[in-house]
N, C-alpha and C. Protein backbone atom coordinates (compact mmCIF):
# COMPACT_ATOMS: atom_id res chain seq x y z
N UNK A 1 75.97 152.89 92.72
CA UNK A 1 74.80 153.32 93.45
C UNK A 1 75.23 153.99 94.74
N UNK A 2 74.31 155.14 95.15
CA UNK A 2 75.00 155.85 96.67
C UNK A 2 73.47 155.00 97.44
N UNK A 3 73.97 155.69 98.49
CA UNK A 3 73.11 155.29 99.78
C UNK A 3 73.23 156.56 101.01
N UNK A 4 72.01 156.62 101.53
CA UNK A 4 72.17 157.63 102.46
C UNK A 4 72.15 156.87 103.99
N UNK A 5 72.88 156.76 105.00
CA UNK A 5 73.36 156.61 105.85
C UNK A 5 72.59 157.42 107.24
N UNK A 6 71.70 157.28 108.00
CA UNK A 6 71.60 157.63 108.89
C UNK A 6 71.76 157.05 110.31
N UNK A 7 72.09 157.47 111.06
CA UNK A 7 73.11 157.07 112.91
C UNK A 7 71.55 157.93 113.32
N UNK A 8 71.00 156.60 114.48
CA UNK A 8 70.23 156.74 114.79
C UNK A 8 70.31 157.12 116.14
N UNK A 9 69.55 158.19 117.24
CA UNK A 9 69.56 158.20 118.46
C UNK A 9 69.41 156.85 119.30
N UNK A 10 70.43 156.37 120.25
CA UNK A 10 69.97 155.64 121.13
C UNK A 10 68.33 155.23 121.79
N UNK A 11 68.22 156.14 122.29
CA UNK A 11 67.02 156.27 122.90
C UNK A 11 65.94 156.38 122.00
N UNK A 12 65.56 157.02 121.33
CA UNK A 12 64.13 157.49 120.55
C UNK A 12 64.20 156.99 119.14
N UNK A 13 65.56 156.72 118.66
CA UNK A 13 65.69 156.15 116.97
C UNK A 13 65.12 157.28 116.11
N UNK A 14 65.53 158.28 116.68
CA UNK A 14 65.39 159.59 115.97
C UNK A 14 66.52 159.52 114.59
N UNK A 15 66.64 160.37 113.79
CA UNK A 15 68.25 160.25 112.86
C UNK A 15 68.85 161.54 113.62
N UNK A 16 70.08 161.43 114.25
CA UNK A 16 70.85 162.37 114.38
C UNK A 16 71.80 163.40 113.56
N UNK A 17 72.36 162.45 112.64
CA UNK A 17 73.10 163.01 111.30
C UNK A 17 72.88 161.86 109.78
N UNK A 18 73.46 162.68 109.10
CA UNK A 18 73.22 161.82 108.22
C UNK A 18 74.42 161.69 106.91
N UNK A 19 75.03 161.11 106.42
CA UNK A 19 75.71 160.97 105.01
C UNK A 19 75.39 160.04 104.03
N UNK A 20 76.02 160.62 102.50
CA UNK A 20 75.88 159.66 101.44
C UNK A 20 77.04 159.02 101.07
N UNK A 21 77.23 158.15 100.83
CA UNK A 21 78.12 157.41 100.72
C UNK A 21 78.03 156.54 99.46
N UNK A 22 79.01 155.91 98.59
CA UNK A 22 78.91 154.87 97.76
C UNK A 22 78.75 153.73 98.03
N UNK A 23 77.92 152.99 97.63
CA UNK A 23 77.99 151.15 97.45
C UNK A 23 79.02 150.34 98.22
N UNK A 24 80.44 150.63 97.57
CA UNK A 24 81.70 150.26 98.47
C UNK A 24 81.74 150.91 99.91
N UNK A 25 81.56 151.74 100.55
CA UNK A 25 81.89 151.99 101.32
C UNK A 25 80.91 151.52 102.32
N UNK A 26 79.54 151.34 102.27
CA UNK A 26 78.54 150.98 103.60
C UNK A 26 78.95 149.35 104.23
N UNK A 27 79.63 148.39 103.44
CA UNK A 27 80.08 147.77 104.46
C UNK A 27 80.73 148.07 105.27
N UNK A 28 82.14 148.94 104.95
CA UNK A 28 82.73 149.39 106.21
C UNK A 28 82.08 150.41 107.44
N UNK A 29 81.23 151.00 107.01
CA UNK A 29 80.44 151.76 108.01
C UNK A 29 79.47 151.02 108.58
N UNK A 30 79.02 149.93 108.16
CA UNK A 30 77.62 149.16 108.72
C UNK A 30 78.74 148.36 109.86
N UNK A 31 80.02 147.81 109.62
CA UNK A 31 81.19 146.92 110.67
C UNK A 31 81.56 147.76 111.84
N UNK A 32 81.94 149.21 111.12
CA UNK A 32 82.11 150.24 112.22
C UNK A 32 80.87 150.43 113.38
N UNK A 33 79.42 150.57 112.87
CA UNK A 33 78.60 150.91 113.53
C UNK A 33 78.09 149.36 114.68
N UNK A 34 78.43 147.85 113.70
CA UNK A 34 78.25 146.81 114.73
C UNK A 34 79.02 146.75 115.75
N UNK A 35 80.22 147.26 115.77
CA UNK A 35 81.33 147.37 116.30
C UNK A 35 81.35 147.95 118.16
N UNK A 36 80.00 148.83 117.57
CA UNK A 36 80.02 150.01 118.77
C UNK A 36 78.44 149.85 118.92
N UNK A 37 77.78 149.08 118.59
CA UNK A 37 76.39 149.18 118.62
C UNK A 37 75.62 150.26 118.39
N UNK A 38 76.13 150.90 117.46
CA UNK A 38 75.56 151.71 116.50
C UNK A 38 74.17 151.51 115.90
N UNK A 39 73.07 152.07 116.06
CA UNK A 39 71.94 151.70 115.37
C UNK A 39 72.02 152.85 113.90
N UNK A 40 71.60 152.11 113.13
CA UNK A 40 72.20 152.73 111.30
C UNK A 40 70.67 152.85 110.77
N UNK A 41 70.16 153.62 109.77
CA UNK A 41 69.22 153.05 108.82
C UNK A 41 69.47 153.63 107.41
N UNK A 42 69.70 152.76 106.53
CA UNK A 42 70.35 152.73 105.39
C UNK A 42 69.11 153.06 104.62
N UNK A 43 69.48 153.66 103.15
CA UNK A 43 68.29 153.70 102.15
C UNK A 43 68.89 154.39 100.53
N UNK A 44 68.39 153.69 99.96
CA UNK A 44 69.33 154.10 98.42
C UNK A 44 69.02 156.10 98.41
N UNK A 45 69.84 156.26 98.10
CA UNK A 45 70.39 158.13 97.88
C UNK A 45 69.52 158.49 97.02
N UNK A 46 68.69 159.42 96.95
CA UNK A 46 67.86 159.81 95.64
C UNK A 46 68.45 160.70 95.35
N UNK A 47 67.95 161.38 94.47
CA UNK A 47 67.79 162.81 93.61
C UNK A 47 67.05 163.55 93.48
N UNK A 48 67.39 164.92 94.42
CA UNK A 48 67.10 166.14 94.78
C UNK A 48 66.15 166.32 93.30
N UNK A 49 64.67 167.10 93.52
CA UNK A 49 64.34 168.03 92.73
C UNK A 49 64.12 169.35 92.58
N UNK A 50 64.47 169.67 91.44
CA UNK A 50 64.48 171.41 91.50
C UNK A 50 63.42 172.47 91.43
């Protein structure tokens, strides 16, 4: 399963950027982001329609 990854603005909790990532990998990015007080908001990756 992917997940899309968004790093939220400090101030307003706007999304600043965003990536998808796999299953395995959002623990290490959710540790990275506690790390630094990172505000994150996670959400399963969909699929684009054409």
């Amino acid at each position: 399963m992917r997940f899309e990854i968004m790093r939220l603005d400090d101030v307003d909790g706007t999304p600043v950027d965003s990536t998808v990532v796999d299953a395995a990998s959002v623990n290490r990015i959710v540790q990275q982001a506690a790390a630094i007080g990172q505000r994150l908001w996670i959400r399963p990756a969909g699929t684009t329609a054409s």
